[in-house]
Structure formats: C-alpha cells, structure tokens
C-alpha atoms as a PDB file:
ATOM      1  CA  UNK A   1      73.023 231.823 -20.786  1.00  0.00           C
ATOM      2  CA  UNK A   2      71.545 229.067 -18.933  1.00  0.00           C
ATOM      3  CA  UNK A   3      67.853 228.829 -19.942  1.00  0.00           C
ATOM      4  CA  UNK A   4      66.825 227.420 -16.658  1.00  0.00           C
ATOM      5  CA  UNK A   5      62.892 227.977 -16.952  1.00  0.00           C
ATOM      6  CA  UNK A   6      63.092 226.147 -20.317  1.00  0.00           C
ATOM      7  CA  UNK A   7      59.527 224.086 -21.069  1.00  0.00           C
ATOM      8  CA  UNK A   8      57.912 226.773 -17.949  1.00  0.00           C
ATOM      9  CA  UNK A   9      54.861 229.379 -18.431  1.00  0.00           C
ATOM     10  CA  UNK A  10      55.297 232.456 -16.177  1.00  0.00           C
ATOM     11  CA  UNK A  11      52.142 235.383 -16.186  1.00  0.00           C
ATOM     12  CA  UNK A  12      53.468 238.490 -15.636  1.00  0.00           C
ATOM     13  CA  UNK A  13      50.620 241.291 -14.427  1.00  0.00           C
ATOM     14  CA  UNK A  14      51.394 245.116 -15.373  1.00  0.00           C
ATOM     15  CA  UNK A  15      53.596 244.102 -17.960  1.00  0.00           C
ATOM     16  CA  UNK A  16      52.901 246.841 -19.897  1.00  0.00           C
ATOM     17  CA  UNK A  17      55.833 248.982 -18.534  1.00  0.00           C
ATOM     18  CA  UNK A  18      58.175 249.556 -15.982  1.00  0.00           C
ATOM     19  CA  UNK A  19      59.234 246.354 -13.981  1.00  0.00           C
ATOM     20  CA  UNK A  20      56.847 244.168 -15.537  1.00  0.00           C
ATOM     21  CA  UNK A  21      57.961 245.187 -19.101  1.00  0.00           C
ATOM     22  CA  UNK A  22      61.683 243.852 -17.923  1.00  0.00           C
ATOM     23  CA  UNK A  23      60.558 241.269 -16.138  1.00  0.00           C
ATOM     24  CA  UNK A  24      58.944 239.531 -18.892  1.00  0.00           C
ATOM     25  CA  UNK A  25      61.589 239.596 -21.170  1.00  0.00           C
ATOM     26  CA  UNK A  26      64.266 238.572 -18.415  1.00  0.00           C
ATOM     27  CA  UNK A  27      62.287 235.629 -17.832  1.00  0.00           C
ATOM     28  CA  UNK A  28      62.349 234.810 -21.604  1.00  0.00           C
ATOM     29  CA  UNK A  29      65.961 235.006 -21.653  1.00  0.00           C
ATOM     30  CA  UNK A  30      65.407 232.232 -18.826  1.00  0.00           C
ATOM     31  CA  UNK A  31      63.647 230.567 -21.368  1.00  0.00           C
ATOM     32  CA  UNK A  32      59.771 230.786 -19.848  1.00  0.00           C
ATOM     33  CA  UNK A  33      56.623 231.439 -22.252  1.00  0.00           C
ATOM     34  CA  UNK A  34      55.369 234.906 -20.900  1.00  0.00           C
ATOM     35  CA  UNK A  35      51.461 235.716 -20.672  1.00  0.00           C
ATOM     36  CA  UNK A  36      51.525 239.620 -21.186  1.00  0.00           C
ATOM     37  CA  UNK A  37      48.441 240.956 -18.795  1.00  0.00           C
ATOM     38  CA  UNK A  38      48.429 244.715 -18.430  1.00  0.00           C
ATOM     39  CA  UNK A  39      45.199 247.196 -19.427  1.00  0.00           C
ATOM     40  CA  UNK A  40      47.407 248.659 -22.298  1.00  0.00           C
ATOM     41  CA  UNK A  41      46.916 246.470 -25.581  1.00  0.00           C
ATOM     42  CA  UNK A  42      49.155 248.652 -27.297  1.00  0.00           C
ATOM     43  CA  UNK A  43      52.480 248.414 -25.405  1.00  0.00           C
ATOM     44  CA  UNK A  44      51.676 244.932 -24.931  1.00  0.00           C
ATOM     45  CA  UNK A  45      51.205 243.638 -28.049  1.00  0.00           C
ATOM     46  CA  UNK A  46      54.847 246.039 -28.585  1.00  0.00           C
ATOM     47  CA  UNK A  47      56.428 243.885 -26.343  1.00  0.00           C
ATOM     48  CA  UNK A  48      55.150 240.669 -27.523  1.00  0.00           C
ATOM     49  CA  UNK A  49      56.733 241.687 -30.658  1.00  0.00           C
ATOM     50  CA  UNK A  50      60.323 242.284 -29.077  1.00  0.00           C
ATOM     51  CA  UNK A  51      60.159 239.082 -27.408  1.00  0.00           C
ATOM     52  CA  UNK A  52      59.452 237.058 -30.240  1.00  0.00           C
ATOM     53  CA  UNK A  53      62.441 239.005 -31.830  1.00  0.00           C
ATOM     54  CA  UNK A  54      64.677 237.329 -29.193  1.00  0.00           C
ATOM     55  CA  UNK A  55      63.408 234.158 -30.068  1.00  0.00           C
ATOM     56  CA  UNK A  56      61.111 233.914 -27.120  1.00  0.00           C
ATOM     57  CA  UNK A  57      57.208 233.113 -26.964  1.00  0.00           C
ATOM     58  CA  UNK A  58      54.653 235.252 -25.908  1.00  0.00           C
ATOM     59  CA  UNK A  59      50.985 235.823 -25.371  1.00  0.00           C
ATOM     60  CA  UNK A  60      48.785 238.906 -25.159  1.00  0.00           C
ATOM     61  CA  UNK A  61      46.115 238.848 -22.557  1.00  0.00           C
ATOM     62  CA  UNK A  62      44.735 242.378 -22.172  1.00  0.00           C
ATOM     63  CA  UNK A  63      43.096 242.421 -18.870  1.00  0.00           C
ATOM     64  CA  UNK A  64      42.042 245.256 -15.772  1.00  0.00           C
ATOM     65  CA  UNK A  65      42.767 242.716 -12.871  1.00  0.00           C
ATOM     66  CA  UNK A  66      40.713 244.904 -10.543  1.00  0.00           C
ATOM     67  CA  UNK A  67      37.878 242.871 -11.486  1.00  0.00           C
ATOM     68  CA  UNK A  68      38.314 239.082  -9.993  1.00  0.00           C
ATOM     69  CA  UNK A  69      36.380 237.692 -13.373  1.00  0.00           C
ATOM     70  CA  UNK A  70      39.128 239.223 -15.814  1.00  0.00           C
ATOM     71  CA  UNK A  71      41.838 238.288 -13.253  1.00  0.00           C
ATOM     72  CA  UNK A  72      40.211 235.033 -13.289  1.00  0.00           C
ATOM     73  CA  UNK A  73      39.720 234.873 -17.183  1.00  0.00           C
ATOM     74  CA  UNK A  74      43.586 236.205 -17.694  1.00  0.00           C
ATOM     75  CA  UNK A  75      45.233 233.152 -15.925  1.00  0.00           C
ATOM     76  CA  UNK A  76      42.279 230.830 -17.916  1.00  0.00           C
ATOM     77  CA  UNK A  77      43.588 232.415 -21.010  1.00  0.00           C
ATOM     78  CA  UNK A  78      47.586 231.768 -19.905  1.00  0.00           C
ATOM     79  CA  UNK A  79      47.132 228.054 -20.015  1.00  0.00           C
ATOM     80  CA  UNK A  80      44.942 227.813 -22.186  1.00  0.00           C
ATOM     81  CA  UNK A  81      47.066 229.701 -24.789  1.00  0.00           C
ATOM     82  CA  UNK A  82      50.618 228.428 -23.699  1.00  0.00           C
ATOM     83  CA  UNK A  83      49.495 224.752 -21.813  1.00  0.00           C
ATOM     84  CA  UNK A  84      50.655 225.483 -17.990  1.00  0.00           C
ATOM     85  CA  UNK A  85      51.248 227.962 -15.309  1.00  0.00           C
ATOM     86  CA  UNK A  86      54.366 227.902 -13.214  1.00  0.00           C
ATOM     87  CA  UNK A  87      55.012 231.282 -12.232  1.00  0.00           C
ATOM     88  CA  UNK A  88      53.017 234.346 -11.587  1.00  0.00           C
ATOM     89  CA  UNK A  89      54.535 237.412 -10.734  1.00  0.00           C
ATOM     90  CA  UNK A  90      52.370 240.266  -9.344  1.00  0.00           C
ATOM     91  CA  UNK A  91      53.536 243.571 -10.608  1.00  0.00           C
ATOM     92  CA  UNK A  92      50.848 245.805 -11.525  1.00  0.00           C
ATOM     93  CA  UNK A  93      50.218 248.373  -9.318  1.00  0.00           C
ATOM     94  CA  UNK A  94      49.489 251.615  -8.921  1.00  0.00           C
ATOM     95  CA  UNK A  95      50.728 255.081  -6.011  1.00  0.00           C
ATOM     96  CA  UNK A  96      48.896 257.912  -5.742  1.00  0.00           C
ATOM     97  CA  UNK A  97      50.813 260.158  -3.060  1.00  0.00           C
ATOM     98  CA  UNK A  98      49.107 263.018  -0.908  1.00  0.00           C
ATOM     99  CA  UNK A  99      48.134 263.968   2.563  1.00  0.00           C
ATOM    100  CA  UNK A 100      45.399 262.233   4.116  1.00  0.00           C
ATOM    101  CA  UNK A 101      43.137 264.265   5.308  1.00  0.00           C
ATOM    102  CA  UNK A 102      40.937 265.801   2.486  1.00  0.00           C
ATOM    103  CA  UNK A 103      42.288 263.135   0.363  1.00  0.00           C
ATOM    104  CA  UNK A 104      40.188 261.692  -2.544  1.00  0.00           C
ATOM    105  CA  UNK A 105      38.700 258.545  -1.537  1.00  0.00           C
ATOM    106  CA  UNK A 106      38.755 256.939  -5.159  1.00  0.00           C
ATOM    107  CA  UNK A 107      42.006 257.067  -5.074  1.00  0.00           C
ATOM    108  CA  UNK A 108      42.598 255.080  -1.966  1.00  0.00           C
ATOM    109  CA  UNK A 109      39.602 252.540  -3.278  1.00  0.00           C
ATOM    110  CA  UNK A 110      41.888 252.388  -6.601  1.00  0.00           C
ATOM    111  CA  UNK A 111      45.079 251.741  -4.985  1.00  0.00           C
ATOM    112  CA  UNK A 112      43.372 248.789  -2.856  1.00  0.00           C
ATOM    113  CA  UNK A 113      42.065 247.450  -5.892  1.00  0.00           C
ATOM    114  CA  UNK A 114      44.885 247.295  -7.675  1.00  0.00           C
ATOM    115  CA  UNK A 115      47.983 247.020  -5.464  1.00  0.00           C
ATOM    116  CA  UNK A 116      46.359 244.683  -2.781  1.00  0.00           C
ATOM    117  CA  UNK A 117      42.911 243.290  -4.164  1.00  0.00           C
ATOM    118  CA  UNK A 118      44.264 242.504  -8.061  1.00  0.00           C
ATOM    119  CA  UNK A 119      47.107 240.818  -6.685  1.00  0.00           C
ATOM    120  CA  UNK A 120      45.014 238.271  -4.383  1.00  0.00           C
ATOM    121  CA  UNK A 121      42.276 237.663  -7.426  1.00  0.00           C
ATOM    122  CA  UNK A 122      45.526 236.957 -10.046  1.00  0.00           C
ATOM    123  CA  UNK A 123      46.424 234.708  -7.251  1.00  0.00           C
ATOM    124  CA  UNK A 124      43.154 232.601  -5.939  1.00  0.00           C
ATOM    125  CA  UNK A 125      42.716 232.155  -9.770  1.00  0.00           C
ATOM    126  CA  UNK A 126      46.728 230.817 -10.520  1.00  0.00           C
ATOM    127  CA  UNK A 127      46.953 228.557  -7.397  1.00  0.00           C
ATOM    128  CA  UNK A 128      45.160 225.637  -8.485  1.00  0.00           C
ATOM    129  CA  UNK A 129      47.177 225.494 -11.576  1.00  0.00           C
ATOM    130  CA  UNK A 130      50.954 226.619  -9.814  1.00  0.00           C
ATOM    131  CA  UNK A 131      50.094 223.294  -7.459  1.00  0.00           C
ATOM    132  CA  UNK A 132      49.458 221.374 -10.500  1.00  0.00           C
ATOM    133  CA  UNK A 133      53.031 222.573 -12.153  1.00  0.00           C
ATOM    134  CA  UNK A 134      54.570 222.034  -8.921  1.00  0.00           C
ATOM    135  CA  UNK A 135      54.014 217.901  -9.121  1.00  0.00           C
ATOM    136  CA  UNK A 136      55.094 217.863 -12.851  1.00  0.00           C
ATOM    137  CA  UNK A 137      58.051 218.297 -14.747  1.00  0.00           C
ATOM    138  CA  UNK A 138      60.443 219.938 -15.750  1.00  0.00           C
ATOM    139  CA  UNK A 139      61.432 221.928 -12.417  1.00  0.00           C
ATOM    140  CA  UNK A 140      58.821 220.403 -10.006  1.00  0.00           C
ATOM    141  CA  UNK A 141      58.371 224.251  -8.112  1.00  0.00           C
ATOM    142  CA  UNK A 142      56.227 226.331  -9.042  1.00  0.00           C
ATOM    143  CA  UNK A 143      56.365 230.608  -7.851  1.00  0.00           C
ATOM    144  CA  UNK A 144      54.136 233.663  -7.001  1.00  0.00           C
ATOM    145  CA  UNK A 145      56.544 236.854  -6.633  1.00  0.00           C
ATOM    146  CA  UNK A 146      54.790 239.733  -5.336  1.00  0.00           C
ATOM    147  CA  UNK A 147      56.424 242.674  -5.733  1.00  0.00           C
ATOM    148  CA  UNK A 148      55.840 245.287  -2.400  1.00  0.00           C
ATOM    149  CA  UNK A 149      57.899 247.782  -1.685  1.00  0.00           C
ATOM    150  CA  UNK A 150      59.838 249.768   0.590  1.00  0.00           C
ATOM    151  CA  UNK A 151      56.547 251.288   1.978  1.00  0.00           C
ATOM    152  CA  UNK A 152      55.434 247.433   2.850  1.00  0.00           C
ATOM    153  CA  UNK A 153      59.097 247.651   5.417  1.00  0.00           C
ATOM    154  CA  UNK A 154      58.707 251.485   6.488  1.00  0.00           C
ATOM    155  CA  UNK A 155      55.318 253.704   7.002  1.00  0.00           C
ATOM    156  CA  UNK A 156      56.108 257.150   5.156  1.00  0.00           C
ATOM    157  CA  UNK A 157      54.214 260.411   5.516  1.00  0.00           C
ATOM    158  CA  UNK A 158      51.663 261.478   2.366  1.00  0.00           C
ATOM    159  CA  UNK A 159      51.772 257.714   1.711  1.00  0.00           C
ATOM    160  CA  UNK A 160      49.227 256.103   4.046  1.00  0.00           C
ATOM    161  CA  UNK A 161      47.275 253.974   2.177  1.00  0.00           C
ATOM    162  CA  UNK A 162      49.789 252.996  -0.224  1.00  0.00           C
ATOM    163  CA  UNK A 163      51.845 252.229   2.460  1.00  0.00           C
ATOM    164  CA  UNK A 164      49.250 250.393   3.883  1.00  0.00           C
ATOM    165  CA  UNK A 165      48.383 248.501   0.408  1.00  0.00           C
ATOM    166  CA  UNK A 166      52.217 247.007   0.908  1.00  0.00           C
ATOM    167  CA  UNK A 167      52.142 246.653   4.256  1.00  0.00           C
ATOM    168  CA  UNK A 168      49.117 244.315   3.169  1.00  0.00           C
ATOM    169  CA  UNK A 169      51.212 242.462   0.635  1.00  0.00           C
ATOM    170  CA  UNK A 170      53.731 241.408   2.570  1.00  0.00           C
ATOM    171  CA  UNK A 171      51.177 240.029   5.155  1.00  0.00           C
ATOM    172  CA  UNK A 172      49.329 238.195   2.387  1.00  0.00           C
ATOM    173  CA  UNK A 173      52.348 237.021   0.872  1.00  0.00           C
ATOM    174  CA  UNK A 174      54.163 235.297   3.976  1.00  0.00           C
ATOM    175  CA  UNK A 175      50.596 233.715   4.987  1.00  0.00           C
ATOM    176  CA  UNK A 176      50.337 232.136   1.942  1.00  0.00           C
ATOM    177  CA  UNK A 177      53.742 230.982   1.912  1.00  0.00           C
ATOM    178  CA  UNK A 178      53.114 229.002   5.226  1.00  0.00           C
ATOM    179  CA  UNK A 179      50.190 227.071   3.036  1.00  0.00           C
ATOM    180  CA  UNK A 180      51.674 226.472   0.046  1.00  0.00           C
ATOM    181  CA  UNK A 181      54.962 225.437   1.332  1.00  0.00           C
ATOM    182  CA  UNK A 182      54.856 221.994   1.167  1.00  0.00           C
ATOM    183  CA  UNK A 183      53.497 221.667  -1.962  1.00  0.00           C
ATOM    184  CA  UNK A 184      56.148 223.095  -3.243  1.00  0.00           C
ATOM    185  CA  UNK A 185      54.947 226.450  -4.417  1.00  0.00           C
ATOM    186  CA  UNK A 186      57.307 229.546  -3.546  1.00  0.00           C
ATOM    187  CA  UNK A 187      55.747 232.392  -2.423  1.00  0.00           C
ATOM    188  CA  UNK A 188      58.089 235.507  -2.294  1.00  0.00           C
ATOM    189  CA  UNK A 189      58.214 239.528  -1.935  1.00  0.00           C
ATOM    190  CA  UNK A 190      60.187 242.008  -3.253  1.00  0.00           C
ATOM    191  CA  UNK A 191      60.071 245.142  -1.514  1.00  0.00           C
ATOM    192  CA  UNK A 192      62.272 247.805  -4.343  1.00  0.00           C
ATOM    193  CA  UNK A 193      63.471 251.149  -2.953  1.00  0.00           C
ATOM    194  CA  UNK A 194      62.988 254.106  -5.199  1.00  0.00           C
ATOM    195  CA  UNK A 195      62.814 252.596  -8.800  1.00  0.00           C
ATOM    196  CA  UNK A 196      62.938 255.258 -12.431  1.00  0.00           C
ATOM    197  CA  UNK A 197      59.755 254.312 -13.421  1.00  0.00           C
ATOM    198  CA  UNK A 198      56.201 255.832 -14.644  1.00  0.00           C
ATOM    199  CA  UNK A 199      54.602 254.714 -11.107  1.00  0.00           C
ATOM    200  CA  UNK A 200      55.100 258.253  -9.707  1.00  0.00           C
ATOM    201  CA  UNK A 201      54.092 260.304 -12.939  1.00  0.00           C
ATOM    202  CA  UNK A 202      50.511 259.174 -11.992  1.00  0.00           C
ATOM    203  CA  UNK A 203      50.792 262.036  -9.125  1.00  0.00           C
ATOM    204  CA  UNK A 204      50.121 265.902  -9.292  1.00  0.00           C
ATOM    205  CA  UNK A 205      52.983 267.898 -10.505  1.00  0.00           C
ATOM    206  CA  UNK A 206      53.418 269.311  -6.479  1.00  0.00           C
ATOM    207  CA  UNK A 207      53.479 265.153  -5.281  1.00  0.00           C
ATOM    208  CA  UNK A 208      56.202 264.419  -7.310  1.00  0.00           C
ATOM    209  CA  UNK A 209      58.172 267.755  -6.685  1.00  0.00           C
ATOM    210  CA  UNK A 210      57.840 266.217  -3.153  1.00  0.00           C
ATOM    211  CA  UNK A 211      58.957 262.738  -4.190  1.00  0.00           C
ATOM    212  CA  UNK A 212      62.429 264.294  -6.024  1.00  0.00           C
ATOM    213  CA  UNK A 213      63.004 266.218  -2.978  1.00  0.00           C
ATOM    214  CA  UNK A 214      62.845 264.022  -0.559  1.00  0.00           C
ATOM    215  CA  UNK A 215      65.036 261.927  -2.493  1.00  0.00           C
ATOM    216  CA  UNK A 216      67.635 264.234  -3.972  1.00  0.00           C
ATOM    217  CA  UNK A 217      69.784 263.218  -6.683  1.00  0.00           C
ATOM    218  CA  UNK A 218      70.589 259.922  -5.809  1.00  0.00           C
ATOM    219  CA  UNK A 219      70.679 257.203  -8.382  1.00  0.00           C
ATOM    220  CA  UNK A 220      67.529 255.164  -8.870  1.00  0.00           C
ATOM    221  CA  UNK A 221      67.207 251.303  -9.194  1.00  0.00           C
ATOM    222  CA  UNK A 222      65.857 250.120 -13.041  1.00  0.00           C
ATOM    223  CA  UNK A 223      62.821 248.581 -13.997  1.00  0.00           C
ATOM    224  CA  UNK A 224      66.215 245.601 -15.172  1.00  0.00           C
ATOM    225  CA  UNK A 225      67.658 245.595 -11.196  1.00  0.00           C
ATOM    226  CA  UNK A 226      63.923 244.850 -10.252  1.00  0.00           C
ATOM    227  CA  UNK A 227      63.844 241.902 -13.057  1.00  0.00           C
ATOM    228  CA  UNK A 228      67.253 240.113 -12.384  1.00  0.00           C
ATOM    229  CA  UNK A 229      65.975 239.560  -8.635  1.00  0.00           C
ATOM    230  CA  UNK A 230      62.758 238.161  -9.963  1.00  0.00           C
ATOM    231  CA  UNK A 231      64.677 235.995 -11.854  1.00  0.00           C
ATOM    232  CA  UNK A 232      66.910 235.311  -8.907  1.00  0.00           C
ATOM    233  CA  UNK A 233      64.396 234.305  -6.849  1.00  0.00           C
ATOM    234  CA  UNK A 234      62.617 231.691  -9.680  1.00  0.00           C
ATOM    235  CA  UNK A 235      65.699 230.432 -10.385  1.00  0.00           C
ATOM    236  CA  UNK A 236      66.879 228.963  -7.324  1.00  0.00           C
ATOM    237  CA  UNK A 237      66.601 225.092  -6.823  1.00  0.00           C
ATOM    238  CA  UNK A 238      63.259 223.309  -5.672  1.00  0.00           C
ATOM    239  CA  UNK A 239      64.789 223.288  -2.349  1.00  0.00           C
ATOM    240  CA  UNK A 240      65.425 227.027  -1.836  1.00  0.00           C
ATOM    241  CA  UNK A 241      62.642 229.443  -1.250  1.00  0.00           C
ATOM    242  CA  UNK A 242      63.562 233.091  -1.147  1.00  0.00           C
ATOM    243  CA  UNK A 243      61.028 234.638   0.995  1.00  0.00           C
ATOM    244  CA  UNK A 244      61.505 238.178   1.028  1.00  0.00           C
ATOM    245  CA  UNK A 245      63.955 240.235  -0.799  1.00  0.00           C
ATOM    246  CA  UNK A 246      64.941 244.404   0.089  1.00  0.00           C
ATOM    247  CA  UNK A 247      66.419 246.013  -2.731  1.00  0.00           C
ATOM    248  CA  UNK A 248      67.391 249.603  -2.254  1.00  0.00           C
ATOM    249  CA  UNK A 249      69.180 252.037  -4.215  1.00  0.00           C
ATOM    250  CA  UNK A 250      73.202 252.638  -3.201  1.00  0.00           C
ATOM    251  CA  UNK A 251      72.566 256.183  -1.761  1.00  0.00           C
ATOM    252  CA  UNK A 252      68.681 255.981  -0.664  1.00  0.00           C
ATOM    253  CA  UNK A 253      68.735 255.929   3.062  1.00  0.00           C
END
C-alpha cells in the first residue's frame, strides 16, 4: 500500500468506537500519526495498542469535547505529543431518537453539544495549526472531515433535532470551506446512510425497534466503508477538494 499521509498527524474525535475506531487505523495504514480523543480511556488506550501492532504511531488524548477548553487542550496535546496537525476528522457524535413533543430537553442540549457544538470547538482550536501544515511539507493540504449524515440531506420523523444537529453540520462545514479554501485547507462532509454501529444502542429499547423497522433487513454500511471514504477524501491531490460525499447502503432507499 501506498502510505500517502507518510510524515502527517491526523486527530481523530470519537475514536473510541464505531467509525472513528476504523478511521484511525485506516489512516495509519496511510501512514498518518493518529491522536486518539474519545471520553473512553479504556478502548482507547485498546486501540492505541492495535495500532502500534501494525507498526503505526499513536497517541491517547482522553477528552469530553463538549467542553471548548478540553476540545481546545486535546488538539494542544496532538501537536504537542506528535509535532503537527494536518487532519482532523470530526466523528464523535451522539442520536438520541424520539418524538418531539414531551421529549427530554437534555437530550436535545446533549446532542447539540456534541454533534454540532464539539465539532466547531475541535475545529476553532485545529485551524490555526491545519493552516500552518497547509504551507509546509510533505503534502502542502491540510483537511477537516466532518462526518453528517443522511439526516443532514433528508429531515426524518422522531429525529428533529438530530436531524437538525446535521443539517447544522453541513451548513458549518461548506461555510468554512469557502474561508479556508485558498489556503489550502479541505473542508469536507460525509453524510453515511444507515451504518452497524453502537450510535443507535444509546436509544430506548421501543426507538430502536422503530429504527430496525423502518429499515428492514437490508444490509448496513461498516464503521470500514465509512473509513475508506475518509481516506478517500484525504488522499486526493492538493488540487482536489472533495466537498461533500453521500454514502448509502445498496438497499436503503
């Protein structure tokens, strides 16, 4: 394999599981030093482990990026610990599923937090630091992926404010494009379909009957199909941006 993000730092948020969990090590395999930030020492310090196994190198930076001084201190931390920052990708996140009326405001104030607000202090805290990578070797680009969703493309019932969350996203994430584009730092989202991952276990036993149903037997993307277009995307040459990226399951309609 080409090791095309050989001498690069990527930060990968919610890397504890899921997408971020395969995201980091795909970008090893492209050759990056991965900063670990998730709220789960544990798992990451697991997967720190497996990624040194594969010859990569990787730090541990357990952080709750809901608070814009951690966020802040996490990407400190990255370069401090590996010596640059060229990508950040913005995984962690968090649905919570349910009608809206009666619903339980915390859990629309801790899917803001975390899906929309964690993502923009990760960020304001990276960009001074992604501009800096940009106007240095090796690759002379530098990249924030966001990853949005399906529900950033489509408004669903029983999803409002995640759906709005993503909607949010994309908005943020094209904005800052427009700024950042001639200095050479990529801004891109990816907006997955239905991915097999722990994201919908957070919900009631009833929310994710609902969530099977209304999906049916079909086969889900992996956490790995959500990784090898984040590593798509970083990948390209200095004069490609990828923008925004739909990836749905086959059968998901």
């Amino acid at each position: 394999m080409t090791r095309r993000l050989e001498g690069t730092v990527a930060l990968v948020t919610g890397a504890s599981s899921g997408i971020g969990h395969a995201t980091a090590l795909e970008l090893t395999r492209q050759g990056a030093s991965v900063a670990l930030v998730g709220r789960r020492e544990d798992r990451l310090t697991a997967l720190a482990t497996e990624i040194t196994g594969i010859g990569g190198k990787a730090l541990v930076v357990p952080a709750d990026i809901t608070d814009a001084q951690a966020a802040a201190e996490a990407v400190e931390r990255t370069v401090e610990g590996l010596g640059r920052l060229d990508t950040l990708v913005n995984n962690a996140g968090l649905m919570l599923l349910g009608p809206a009326p009666g619903a339980d405001l915390n859990d629309w104030r801790r899917m803001i937090d975390i899906n929309l607000m964690g993502l923009m202090y990760s960020t304001h805290a990276a960009i001074p630091h992604l501009v800096k990578a940009a106007a240095e070797a090796p690759r002379q680009v530098a990249d924030i992926v966001n990853i949005g969703s399906l529900a950033g493309r489509n408004a669903y019932a029983m999803s409002a404010v995640y759906c709005a969350t993503k909607f949010g996203v994309g908005a943020f994430s094209e904005s800052l494009r427009q700024e950042l584009a001639r200095q050479h730092v990529r801004v891109s989202v990816i907006e997955p379909g239905s991915v097999d991952t722990e994201l919908r276990t957070h919900n009631p036993d009833a929310v994710q009957q609902y969530i099977a149903s209304s999906l049916g037997d079909i086969e889900r993307l992996q956490g790995q199909d959500i990784a090898d277009t984040v590593g798509y995307i970083v990948t390209r040459p200095r004069h490609v941006a990828v923008a925004e990226l739909l990836v749905r399951p086959t059968e998901q309609v």
